[in-house]
Protein backbone atom coordinates (compact mmCIF):
# COMPACT_ATOMS: atom_id res chain seq x y z
CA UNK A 1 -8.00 46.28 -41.54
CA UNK A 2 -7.60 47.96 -37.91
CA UNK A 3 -4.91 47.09 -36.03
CA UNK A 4 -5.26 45.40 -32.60
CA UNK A 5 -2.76 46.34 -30.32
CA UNK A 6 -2.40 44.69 -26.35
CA UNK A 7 -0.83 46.45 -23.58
CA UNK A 8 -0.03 44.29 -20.90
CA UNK A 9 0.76 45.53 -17.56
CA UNK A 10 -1.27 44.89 -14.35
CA UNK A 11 -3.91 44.92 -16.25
CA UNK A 12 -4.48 43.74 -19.74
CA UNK A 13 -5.62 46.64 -21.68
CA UNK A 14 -7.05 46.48 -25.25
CA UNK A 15 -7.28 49.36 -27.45
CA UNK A 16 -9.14 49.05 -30.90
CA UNK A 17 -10.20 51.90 -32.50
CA UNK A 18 -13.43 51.52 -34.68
CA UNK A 19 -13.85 47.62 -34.33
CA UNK A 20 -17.01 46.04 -32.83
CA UNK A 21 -16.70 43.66 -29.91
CA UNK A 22 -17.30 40.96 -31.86
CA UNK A 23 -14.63 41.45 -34.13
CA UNK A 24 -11.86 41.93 -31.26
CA UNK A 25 -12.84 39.16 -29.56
CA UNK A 26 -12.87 37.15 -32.87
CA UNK A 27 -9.43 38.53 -33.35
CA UNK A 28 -8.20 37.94 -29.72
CA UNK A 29 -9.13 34.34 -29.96
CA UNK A 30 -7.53 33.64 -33.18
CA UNK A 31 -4.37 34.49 -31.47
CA UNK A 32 -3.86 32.70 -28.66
CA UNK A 33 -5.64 29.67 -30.36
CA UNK A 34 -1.76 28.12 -31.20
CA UNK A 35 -0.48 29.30 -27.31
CA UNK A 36 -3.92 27.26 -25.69
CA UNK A 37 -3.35 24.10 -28.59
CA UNK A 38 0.45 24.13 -27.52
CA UNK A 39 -0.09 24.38 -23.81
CA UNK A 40 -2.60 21.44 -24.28
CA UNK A 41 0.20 19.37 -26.16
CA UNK A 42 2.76 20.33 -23.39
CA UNK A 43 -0.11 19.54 -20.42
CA UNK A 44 -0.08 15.79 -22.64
CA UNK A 45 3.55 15.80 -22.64
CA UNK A 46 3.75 16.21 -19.10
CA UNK A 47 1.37 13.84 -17.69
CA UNK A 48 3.01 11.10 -19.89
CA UNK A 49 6.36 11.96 -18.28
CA UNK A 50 5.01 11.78 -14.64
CA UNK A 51 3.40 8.26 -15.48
CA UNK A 52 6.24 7.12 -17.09
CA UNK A 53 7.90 8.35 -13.64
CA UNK A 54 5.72 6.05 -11.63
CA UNK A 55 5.80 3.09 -13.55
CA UNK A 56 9.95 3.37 -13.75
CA UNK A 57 9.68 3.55 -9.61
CA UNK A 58 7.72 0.37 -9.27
CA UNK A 59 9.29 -1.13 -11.21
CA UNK A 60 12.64 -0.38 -10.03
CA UNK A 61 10.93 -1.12 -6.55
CA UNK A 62 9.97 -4.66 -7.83
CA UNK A 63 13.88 -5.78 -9.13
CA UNK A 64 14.73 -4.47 -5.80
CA UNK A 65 12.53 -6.43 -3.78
CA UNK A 66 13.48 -9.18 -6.02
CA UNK A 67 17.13 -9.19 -5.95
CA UNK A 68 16.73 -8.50 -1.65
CA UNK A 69 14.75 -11.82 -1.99
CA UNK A 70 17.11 -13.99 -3.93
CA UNK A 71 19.64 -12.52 -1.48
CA UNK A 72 17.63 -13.66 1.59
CA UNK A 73 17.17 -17.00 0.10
CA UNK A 74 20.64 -17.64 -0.34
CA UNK A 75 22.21 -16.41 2.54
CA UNK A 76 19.34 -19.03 4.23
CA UNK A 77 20.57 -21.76 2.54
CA UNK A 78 24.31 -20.75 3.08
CA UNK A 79 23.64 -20.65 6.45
CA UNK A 80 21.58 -23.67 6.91
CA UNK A 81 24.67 -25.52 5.65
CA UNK A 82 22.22 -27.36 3.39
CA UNK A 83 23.58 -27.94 -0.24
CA UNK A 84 20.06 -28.92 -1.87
CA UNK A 85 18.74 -25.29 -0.68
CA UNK A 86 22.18 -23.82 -1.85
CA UNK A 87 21.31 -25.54 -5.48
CA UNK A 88 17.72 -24.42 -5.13
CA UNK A 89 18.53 -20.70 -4.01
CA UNK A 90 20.90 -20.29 -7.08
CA UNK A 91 17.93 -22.02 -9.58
CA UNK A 92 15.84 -19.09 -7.56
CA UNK A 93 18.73 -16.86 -8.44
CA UNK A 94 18.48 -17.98 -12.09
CA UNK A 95 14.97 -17.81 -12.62
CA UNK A 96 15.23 -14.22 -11.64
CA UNK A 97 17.61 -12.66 -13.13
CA UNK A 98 16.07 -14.13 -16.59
CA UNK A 99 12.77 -12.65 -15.49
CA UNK A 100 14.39 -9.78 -14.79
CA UNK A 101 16.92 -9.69 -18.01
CA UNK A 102 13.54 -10.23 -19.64
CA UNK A 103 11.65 -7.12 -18.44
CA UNK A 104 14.59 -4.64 -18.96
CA UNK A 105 14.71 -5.81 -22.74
CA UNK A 106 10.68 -5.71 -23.45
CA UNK A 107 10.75 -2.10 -21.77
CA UNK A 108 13.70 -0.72 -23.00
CA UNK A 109 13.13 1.17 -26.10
CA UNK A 110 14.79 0.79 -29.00
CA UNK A 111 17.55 3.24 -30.07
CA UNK A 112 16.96 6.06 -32.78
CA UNK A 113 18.13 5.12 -35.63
């Protein structure tokens, strides 16, 4: 068997003595075959993290919008010195912080055991 040796510098240069084209190039691809299957896996990892990203921000952006909501709503009916919309605001209140409670624990994965 002939060795293959690469010499990287600003250019790639590849010196085989005594093997065909075919056989270098055969050789060359068997190589780098695990270096292009791992950047593939790492090109999956990464677009999984930058979706998981974006759905983490809207959803953060939703309890926000939420909890300034409930907020609004109660300072309303604080202000409106109106008891039945102070009992309805904290029902509101209620309602979404089991909706929210709810959320956190269906998207929360589970620890590793």
């Amino acid at each position: 068997m002939t060795d293959i040796n690469l010499h990287a510098g600003a250019v790639l240069n590849l010196y085989c003595g005594g093997v065909s084209p075919a056989s270098v190039e055969e050789a060359v691809t068997r190589a780098i075959a695990p270096i292009l299957e791992r950047q593939t896996q790492m090109a999956t990892i990464l677009e999984d993290l930058v979706r998981e990203v974006a759905e983490t921000r809207t959803v953060t952006g939703s309890a926000i919008a939420l909890i300034q909501g409930l907020k609004a709503a109660l300072d309303a009916a604080v202000a409106s010195n109106d008891m039945s919309a102070v009992s309805a605001a904290i029902a509101e209140l209620d309602a979404g912080q089991a909706e929210l409670a709810a959320a956190i624990t269906a998207n929360t994965p589970a620890a590793p055991a």
